[in-house]
C-alpha atoms as a PDB file:
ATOM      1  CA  UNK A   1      15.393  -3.695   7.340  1.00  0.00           C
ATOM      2  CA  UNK A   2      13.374  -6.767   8.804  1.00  0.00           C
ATOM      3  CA  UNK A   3      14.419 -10.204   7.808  1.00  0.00           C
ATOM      4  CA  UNK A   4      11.332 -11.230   4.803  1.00  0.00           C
ATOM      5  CA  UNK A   5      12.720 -14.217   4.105  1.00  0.00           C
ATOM      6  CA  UNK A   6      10.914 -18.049   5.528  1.00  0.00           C
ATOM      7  CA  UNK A   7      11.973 -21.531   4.853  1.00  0.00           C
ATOM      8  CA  UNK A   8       7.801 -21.663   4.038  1.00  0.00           C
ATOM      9  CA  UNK A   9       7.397 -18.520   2.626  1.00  0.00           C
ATOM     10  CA  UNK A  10       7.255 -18.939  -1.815  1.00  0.00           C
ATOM     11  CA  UNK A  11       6.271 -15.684  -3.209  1.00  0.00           C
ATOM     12  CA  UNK A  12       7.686 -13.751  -5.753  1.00  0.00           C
ATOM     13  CA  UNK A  13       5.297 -10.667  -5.490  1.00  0.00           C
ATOM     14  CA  UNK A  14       6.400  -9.642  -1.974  1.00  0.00           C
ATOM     15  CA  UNK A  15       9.766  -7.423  -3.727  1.00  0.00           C
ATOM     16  CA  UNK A  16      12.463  -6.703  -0.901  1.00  0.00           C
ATOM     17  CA  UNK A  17      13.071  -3.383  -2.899  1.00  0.00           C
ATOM     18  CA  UNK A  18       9.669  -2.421  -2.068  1.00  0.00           C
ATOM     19  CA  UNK A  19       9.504  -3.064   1.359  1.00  0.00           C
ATOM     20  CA  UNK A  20      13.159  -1.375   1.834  1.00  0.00           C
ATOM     21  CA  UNK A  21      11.321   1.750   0.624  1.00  0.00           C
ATOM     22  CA  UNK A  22       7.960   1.521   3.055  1.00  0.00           C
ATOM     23  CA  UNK A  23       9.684  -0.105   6.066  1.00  0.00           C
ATOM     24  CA  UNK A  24       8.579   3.270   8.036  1.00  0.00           C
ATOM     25  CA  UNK A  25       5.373   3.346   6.352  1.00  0.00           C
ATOM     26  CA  UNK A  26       2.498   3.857   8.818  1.00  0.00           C
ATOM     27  CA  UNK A  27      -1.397   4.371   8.530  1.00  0.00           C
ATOM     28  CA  UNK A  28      -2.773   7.867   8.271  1.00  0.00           C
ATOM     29  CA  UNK A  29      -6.340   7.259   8.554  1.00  0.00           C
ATOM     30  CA  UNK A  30      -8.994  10.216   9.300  1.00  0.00           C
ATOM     31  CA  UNK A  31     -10.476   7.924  12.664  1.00  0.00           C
ATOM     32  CA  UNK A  32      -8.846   5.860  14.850  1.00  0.00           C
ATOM     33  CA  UNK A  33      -9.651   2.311  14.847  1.00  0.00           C
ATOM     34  CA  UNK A  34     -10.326   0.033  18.048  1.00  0.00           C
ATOM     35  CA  UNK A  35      -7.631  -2.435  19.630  1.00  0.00           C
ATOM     36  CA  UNK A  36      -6.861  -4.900  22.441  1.00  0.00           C
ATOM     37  CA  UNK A  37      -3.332  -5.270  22.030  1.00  0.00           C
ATOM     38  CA  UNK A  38      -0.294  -2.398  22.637  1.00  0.00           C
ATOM     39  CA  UNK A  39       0.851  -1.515  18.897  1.00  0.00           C
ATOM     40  CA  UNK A  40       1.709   1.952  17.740  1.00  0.00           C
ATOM     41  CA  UNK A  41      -1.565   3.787  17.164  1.00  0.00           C
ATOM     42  CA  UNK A  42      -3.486   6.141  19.366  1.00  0.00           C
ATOM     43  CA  UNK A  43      -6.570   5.188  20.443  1.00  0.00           C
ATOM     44  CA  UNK A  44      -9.884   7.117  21.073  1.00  0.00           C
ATOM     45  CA  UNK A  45     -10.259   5.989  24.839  1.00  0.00           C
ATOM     46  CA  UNK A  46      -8.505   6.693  27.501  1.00  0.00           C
ATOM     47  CA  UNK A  47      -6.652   4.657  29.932  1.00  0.00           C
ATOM     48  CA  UNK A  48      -3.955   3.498  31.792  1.00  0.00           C
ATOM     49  CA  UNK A  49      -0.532   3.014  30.082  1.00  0.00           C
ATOM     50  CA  UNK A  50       3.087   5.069  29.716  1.00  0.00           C
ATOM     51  CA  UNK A  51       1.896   7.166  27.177  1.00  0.00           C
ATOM     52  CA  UNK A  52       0.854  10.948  28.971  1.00  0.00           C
ATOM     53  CA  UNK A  53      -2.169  12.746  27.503  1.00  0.00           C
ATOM     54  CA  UNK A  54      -2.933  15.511  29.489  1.00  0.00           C
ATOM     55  CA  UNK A  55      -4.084  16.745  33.319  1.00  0.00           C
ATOM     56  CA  UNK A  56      -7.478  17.665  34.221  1.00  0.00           C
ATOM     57  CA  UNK A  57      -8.969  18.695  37.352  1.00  0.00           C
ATOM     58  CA  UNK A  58      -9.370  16.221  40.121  1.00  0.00           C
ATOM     59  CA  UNK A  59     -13.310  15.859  40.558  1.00  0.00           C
ATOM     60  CA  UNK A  60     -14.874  13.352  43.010  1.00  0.00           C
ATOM     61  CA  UNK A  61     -14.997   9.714  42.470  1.00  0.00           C
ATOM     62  CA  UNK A  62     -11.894   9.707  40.271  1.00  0.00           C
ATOM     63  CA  UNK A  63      -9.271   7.630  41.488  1.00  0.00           C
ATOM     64  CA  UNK A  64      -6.986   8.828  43.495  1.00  0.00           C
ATOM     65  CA  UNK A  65      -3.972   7.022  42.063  1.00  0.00           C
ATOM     66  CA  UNK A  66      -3.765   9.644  39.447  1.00  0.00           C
ATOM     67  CA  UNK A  67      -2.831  12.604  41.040  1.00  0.00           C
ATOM     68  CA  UNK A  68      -0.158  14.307  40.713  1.00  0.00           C
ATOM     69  CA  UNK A  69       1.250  15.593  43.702  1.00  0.00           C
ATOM     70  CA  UNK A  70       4.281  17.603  42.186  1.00  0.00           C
ATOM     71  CA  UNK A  71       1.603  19.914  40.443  1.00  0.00           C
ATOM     72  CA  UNK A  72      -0.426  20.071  43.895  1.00  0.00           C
ATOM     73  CA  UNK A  73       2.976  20.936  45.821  1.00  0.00           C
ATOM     74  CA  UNK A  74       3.349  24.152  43.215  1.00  0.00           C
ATOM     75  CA  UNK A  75      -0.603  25.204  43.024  1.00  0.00           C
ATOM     76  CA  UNK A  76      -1.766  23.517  45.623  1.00  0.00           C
ATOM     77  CA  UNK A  77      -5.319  22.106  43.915  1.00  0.00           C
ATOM     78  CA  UNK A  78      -5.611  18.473  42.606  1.00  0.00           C
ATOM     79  CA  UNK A  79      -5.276  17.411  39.021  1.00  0.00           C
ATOM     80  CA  UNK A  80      -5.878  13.948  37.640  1.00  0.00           C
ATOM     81  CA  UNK A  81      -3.250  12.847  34.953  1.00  0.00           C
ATOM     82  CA  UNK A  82      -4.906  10.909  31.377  1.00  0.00           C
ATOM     83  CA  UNK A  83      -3.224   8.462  29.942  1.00  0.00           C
ATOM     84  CA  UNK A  84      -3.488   7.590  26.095  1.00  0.00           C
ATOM     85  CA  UNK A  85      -3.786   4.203  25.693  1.00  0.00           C
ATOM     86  CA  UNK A  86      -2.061   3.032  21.977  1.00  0.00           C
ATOM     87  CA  UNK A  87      -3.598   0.009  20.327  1.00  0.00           C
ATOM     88  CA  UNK A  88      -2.787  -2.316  16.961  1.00  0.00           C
ATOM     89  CA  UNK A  89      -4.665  -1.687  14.361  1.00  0.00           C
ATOM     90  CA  UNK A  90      -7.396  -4.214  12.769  1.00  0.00           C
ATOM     91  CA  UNK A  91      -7.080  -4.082   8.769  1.00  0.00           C
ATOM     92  CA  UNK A  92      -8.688  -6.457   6.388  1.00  0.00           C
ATOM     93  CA  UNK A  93      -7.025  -6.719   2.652  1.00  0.00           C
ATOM     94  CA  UNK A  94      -9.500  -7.555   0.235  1.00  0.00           C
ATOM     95  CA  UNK A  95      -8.389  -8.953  -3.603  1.00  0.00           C
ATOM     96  CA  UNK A  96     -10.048  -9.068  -6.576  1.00  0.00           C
ATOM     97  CA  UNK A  97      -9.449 -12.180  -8.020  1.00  0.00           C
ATOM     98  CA  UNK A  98     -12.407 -12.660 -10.694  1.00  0.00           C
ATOM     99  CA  UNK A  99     -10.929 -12.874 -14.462  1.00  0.00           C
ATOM    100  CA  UNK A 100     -11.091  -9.531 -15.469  1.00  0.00           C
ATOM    101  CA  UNK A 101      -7.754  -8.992 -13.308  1.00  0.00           C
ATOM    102  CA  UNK A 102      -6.317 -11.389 -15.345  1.00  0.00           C
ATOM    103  CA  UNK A 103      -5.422  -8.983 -18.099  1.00  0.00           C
ATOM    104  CA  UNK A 104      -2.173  -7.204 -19.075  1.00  0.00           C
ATOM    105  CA  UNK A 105      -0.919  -5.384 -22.134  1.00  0.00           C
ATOM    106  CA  UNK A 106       2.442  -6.172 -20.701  1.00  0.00           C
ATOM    107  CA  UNK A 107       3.778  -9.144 -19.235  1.00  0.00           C
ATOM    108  CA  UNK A 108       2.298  -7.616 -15.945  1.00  0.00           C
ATOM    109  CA  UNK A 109      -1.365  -8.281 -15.693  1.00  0.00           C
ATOM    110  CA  UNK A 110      -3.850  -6.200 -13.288  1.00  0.00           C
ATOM    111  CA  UNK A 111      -3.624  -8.952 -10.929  1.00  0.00           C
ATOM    112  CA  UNK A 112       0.191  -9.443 -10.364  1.00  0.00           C
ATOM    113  CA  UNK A 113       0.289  -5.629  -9.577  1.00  0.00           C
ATOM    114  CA  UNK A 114      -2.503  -6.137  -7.067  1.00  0.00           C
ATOM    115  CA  UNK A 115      -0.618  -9.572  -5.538  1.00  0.00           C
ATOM    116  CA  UNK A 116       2.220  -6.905  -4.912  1.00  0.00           C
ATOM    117  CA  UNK A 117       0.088  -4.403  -3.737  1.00  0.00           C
ATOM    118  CA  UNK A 118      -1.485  -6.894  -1.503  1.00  0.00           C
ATOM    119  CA  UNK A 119       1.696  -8.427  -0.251  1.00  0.00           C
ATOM    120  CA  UNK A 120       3.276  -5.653   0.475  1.00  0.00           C
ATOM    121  CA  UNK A 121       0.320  -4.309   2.504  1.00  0.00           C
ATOM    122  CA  UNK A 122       0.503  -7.712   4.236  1.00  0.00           C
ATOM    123  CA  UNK A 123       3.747  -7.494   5.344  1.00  0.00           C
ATOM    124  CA  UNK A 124       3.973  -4.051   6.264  1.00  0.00           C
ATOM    125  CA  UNK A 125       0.847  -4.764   8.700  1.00  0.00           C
ATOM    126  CA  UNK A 126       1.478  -8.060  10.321  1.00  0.00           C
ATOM    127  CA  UNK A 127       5.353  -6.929  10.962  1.00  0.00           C
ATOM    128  CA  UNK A 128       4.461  -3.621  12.907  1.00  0.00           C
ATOM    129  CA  UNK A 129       2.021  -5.997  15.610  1.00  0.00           C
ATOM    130  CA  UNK A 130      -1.410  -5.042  14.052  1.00  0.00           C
ATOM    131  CA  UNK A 131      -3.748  -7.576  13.045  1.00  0.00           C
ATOM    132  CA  UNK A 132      -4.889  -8.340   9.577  1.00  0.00           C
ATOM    133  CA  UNK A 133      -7.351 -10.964   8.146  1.00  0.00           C
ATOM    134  CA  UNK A 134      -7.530 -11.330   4.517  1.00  0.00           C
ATOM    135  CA  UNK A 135      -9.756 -12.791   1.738  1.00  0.00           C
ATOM    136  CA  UNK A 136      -9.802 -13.234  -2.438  1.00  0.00           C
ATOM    137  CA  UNK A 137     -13.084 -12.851  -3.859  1.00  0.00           C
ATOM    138  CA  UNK A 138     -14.690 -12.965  -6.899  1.00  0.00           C
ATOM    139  CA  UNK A 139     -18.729 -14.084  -7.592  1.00  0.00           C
ATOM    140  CA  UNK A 140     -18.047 -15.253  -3.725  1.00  0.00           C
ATOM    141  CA  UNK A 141     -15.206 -15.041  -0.667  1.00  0.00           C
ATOM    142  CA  UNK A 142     -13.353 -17.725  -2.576  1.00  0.00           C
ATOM    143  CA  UNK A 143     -10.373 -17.473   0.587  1.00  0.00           C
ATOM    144  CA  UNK A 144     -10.928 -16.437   3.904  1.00  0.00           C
ATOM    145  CA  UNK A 145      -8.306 -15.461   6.456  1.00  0.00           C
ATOM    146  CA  UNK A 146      -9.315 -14.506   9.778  1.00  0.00           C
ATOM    147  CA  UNK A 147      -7.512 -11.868  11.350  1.00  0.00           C
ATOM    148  CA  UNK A 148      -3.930 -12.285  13.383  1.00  0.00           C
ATOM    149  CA  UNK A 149      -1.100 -10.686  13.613  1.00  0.00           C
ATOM    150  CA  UNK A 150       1.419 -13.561  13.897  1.00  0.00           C
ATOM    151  CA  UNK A 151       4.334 -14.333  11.572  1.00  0.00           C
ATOM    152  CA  UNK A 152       2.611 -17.292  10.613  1.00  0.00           C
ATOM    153  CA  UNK A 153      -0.302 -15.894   9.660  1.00  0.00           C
ATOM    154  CA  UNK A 154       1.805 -13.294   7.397  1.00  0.00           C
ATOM    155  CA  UNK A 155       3.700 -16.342   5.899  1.00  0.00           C
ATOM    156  CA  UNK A 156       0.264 -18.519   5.375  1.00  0.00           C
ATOM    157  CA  UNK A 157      -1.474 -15.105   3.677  1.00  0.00           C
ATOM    158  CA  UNK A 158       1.481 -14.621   1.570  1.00  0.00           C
ATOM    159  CA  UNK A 159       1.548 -17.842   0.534  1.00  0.00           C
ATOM    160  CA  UNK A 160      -2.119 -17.663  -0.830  1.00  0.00           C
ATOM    161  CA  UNK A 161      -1.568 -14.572  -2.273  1.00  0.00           C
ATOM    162  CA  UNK A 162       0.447 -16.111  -4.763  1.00  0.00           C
ATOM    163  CA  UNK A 163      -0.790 -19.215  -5.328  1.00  0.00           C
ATOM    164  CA  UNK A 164      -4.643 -18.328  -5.456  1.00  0.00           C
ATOM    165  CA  UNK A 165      -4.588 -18.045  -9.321  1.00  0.00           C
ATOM    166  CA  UNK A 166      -7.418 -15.526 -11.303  1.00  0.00           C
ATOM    167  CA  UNK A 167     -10.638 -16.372 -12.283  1.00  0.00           C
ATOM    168  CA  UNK A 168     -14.475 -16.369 -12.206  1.00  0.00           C
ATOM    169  CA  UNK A 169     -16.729 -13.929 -12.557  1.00  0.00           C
ATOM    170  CA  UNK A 170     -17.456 -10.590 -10.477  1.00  0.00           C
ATOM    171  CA  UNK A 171     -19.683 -10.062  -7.181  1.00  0.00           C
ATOM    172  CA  UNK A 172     -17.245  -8.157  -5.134  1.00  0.00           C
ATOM    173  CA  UNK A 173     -20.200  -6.496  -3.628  1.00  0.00           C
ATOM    174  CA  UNK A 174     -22.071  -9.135  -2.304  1.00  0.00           C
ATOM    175  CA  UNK A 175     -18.737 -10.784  -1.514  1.00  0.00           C
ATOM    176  CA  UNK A 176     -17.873  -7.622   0.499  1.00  0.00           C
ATOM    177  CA  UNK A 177     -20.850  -7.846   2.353  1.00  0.00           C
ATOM    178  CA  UNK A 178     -20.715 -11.399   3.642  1.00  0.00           C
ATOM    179  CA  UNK A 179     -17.234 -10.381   4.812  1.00  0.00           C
ATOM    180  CA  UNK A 180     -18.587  -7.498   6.721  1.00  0.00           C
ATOM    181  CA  UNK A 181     -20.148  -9.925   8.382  1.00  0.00           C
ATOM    182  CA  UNK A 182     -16.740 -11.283  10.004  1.00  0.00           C
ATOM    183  CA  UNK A 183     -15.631  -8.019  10.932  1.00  0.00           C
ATOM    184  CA  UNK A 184     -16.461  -7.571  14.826  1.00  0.00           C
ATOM    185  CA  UNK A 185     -14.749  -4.631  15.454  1.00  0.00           C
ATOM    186  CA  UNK A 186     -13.749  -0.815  13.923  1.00  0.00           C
ATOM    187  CA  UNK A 187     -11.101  -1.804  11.116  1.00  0.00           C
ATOM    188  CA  UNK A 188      -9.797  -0.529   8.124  1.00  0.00           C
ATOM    189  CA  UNK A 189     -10.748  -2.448   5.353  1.00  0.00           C
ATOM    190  CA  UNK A 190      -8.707  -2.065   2.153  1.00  0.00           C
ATOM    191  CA  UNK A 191     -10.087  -3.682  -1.355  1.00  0.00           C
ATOM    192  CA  UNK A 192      -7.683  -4.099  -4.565  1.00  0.00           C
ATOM    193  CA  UNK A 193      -9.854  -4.251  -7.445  1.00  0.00           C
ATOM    194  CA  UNK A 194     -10.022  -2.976 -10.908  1.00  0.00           C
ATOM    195  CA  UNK A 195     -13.738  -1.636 -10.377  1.00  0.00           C
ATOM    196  CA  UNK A 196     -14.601  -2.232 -14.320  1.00  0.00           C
ATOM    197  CA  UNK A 197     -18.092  -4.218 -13.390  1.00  0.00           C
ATOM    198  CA  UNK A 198     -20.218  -3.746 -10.859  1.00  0.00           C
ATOM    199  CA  UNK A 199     -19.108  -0.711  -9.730  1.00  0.00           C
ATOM    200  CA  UNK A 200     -22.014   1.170  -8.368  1.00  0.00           C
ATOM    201  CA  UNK A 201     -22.962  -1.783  -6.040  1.00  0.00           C
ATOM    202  CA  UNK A 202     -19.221  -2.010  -4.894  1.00  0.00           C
ATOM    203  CA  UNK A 203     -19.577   2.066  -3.695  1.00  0.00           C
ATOM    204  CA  UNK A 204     -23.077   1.351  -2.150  1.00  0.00           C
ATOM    205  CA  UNK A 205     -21.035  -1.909  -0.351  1.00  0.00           C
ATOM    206  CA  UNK A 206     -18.724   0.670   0.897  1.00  0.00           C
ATOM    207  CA  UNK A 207     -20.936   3.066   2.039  1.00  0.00           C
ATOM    208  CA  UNK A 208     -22.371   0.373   4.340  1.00  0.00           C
ATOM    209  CA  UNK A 209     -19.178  -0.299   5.820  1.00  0.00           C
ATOM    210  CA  UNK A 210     -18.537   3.128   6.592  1.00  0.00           C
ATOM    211  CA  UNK A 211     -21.825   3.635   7.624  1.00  0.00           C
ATOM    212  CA  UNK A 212     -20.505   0.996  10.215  1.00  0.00           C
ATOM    213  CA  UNK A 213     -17.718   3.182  11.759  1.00  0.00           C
ATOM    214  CA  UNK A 214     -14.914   1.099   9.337  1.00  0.00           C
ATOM    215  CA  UNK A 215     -12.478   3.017   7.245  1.00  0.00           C
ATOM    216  CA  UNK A 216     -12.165   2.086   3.638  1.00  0.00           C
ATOM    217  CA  UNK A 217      -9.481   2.401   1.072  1.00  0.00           C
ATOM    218  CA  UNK A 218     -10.146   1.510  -2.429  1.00  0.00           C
ATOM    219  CA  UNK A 219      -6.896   1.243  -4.210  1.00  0.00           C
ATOM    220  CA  UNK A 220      -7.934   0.722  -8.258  1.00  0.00           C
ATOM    221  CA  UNK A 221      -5.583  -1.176 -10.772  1.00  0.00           C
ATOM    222  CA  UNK A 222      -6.125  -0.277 -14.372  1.00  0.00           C
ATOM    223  CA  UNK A 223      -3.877  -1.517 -17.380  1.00  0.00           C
ATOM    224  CA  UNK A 224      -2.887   1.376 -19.138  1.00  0.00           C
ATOM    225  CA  UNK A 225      -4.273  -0.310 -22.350  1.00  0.00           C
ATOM    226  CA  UNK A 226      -7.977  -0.122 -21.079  1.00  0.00           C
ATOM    227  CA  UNK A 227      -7.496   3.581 -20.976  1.00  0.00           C
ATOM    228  CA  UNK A 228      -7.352   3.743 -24.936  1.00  0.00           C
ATOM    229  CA  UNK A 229      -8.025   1.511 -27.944  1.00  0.00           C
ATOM    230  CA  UNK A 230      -5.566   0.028 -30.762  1.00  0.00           C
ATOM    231  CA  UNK A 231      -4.610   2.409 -32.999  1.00  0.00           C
ATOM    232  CA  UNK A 232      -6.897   2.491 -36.426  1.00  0.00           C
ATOM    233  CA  UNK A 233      -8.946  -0.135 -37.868  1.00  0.00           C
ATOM    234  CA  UNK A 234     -11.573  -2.896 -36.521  1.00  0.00           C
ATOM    235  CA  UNK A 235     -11.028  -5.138 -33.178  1.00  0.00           C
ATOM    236  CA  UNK A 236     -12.976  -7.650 -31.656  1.00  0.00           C
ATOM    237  CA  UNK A 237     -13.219  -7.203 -27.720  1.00  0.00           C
ATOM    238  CA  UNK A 238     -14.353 -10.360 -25.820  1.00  0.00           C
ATOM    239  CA  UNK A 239     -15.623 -10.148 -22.090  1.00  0.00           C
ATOM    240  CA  UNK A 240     -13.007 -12.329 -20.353  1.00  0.00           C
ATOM    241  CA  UNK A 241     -16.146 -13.276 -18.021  1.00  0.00           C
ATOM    242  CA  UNK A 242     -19.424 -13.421 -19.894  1.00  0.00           C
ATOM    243  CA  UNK A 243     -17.121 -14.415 -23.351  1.00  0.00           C
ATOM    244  CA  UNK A 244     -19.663 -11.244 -25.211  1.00  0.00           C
ATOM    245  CA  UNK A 245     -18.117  -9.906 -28.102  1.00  0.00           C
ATOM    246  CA  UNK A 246     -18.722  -6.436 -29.451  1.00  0.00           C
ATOM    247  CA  UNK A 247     -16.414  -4.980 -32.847  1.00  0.00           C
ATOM    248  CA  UNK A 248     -15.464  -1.370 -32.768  1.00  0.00           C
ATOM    249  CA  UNK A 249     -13.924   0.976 -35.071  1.00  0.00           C
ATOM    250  CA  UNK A 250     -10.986   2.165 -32.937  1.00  0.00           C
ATOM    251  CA  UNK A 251     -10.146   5.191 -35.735  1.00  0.00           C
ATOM    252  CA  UNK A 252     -13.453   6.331 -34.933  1.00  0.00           C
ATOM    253  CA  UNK A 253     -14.036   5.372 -31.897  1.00  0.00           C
ATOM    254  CA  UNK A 254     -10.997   6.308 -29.664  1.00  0.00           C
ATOM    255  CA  UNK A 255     -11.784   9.547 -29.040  1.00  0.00           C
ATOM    256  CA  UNK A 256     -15.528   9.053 -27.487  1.00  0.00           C
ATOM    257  CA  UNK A 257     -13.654   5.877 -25.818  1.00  0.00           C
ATOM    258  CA  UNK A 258     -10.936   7.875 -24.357  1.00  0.00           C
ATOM    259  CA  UNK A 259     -13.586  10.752 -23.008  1.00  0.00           C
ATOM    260  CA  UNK A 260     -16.047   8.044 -21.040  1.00  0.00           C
ATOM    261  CA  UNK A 261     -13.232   5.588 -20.062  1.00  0.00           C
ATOM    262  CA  UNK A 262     -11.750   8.907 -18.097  1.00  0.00           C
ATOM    263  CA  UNK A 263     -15.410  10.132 -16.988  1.00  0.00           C
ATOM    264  CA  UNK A 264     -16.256   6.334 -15.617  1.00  0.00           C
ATOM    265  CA  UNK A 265     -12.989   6.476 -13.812  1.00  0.00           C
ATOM    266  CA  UNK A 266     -13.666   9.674 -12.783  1.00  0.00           C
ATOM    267  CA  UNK A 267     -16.541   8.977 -11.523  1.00  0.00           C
ATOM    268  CA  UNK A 268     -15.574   6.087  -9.542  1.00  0.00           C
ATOM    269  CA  UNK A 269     -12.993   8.191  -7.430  1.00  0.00           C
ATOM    270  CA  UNK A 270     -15.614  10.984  -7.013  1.00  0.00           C
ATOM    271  CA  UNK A 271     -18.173   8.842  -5.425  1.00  0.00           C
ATOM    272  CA  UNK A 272     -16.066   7.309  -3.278  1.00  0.00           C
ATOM    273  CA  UNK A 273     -13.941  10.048  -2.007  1.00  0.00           C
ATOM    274  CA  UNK A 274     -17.337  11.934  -1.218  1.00  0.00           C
ATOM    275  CA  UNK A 275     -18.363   9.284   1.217  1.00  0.00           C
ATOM    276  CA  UNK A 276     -15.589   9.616   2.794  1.00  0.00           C
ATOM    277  CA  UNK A 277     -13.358   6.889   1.291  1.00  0.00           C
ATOM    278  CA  UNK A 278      -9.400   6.624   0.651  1.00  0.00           C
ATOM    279  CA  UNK A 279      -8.850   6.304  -2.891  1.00  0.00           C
ATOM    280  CA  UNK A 280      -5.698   5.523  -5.457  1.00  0.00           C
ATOM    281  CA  UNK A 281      -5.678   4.625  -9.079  1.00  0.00           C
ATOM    282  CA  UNK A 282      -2.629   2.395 -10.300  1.00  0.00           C
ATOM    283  CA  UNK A 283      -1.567   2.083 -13.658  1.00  0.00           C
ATOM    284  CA  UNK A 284       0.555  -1.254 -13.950  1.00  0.00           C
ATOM    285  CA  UNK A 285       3.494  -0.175 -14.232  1.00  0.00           C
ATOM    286  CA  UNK A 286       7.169  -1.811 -15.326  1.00  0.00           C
ATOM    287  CA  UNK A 287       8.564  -0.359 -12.029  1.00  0.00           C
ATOM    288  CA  UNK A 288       6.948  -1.411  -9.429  1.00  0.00           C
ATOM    289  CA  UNK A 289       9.458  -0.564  -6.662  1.00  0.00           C
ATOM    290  CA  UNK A 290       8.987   3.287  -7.940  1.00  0.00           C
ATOM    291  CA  UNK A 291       5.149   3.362  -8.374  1.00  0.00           C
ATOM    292  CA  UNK A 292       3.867   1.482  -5.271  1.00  0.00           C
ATOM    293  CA  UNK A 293       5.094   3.314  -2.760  1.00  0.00           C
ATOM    294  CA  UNK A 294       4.299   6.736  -3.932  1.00  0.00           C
ATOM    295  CA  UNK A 295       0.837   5.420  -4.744  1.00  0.00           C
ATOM    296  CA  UNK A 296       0.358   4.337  -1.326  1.00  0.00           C
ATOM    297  CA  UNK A 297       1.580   7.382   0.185  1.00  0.00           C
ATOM    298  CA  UNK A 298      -0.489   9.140  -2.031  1.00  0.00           C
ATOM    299  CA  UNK A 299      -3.676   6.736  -1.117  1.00  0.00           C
ATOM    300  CA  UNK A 300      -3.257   8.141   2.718  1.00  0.00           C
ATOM    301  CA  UNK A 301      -0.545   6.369   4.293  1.00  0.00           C
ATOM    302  CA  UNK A 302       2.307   8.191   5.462  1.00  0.00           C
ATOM    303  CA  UNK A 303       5.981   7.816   5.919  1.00  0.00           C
ATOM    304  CA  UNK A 304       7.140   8.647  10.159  1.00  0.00           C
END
């Protein structure tokens, strides 16, 4: 397993036994995105390198350096050999940092599991040669990385990953789009978010990006609390962002809670999926090491 440790590198939410589990992770992604640099995904164009694709008949103008003479000396016509060329692949890990992600019914809250998430995505990217930039958002792009694929751009990310603390309120949409704005090239672009406000402006946000030739992943963090209510009696619930207030009967109310907390979930991965996004749903879990890397190869990425 690859060394993880840096005299400059502090973080707690990058877990060795997580990364002993994905170390031959790799991306599964329905199109292939664009690179510049030799890494260890096909590419869509053809070229020039060690990797053989197929033969094709010679036709004029191509260049003659292709041939291959050993299948002229046993048919005796001319066939061009295609090369594959194999590039890195451009990814951009987006966090949701705004205050909602600061909750936990445990002494995990939504946002530690999605700094592990993150960090683990960061490492498994930058250490197979592909290129990552990554930002934090929240009403804005609150951090901005651009995108490298050096060890010192994995340490720096990591780094900010666990010291960029929670807080503010939510415009992941509009912070989405100014990032689409950075992104100059085909990438897969990867957000962490709970998705519990401003959810149907997130999917149109997505829909642009694809739209763009990008592929998403949405990968949803929910405390298992916010899928039910206390049991019996009255609560207060306060809006960790807007500081609203509403009282509910949970006796009564759990049920009908229960039903559109599921359907609003629901709904979430339906929309997305159908435009053609990669979706998982976490549930914070004590176990980490377990749940992460299932979820992940359950979210589209594969183990080779």
């Amino acid at each position: 397993m690859p060394k993880i440790s840096s005299p400059r590198l502090k973080s707690e939410f990058l877990r060795p036994e997580i990364i002993a589990k994905i170390s031959r992770m790799n991306f599964a992604g329905k199109k292939i995105s664009e690179g510049t640099v030799a890494g260890s995904h096909s590419s869509p164009y053809r070229g020039c390198s060690s990797e053989f694709s197929a033969f094709r008949p010679y036709t004029q103008g191509d260049d003659t350096r292709y041939l291959d003479w050993k299948v002229y000396a046993r048919c005796e016509r001319f066939y061009i050999r295609q090369f594959e060329q194999e590039t890195n692949l451009r990814s951009c890990v987006i966090i949701d940092r705004s205050e909602s992600m600061n909750f936990g019914s445990s002494r995990a809250t939504k946002y530690d599991y999605a700094r592990i998430i993150a960090s683990t995505l960061a490492y498994m990217i930058i250490k197979r040669g592909d290129s990552m930039s990554f930002s934090a958002v929240s009403s804005g792009v609150d951090e901005y990385f651009p995108p490298s694929r050096s060890t010192g751009n994995l340490v720096n990310v990591l780094n900010a990953i666990a010291s960029i603390a929670p807080g503010g309120g939510t415009n992941i949409a509009s912070a989405m789009d100014a990032i689409g704005s950075k992104i100059k090239r085909k990438s897969l672009v990867i957000l962490i978010s709970d998705m519990l406000t401003g959810s149907d402006q997130i999917i149109k946000s997505v829909k642009r990006f694809i739209k763009q030739k990008h592929n998403f992943m949405v990968l949803q963090v929910i405390d298992p609390a916010e899928a039910d209510l206390p049991f019996g009696g009255k609560y207060t619930f306060v809006d960790s962002e807007t500081r609203g207030r509403v009282t509910i009967n949970a006796a009564r109310a759990a049920s009908s809670y229960r039903r559109q907390f599921h359907q609003f979930v629901s709904g979430i991965e339906t929309s997305l999926k159908n435009c053609g996004c990669g979706y998982f749903r976490f549930a914070v879990s004590p176990n980490p090491e377990d749940e992460i890397p299932e979820g992940l190869f359950k979210a589209g990425f594969s183990f080779i």
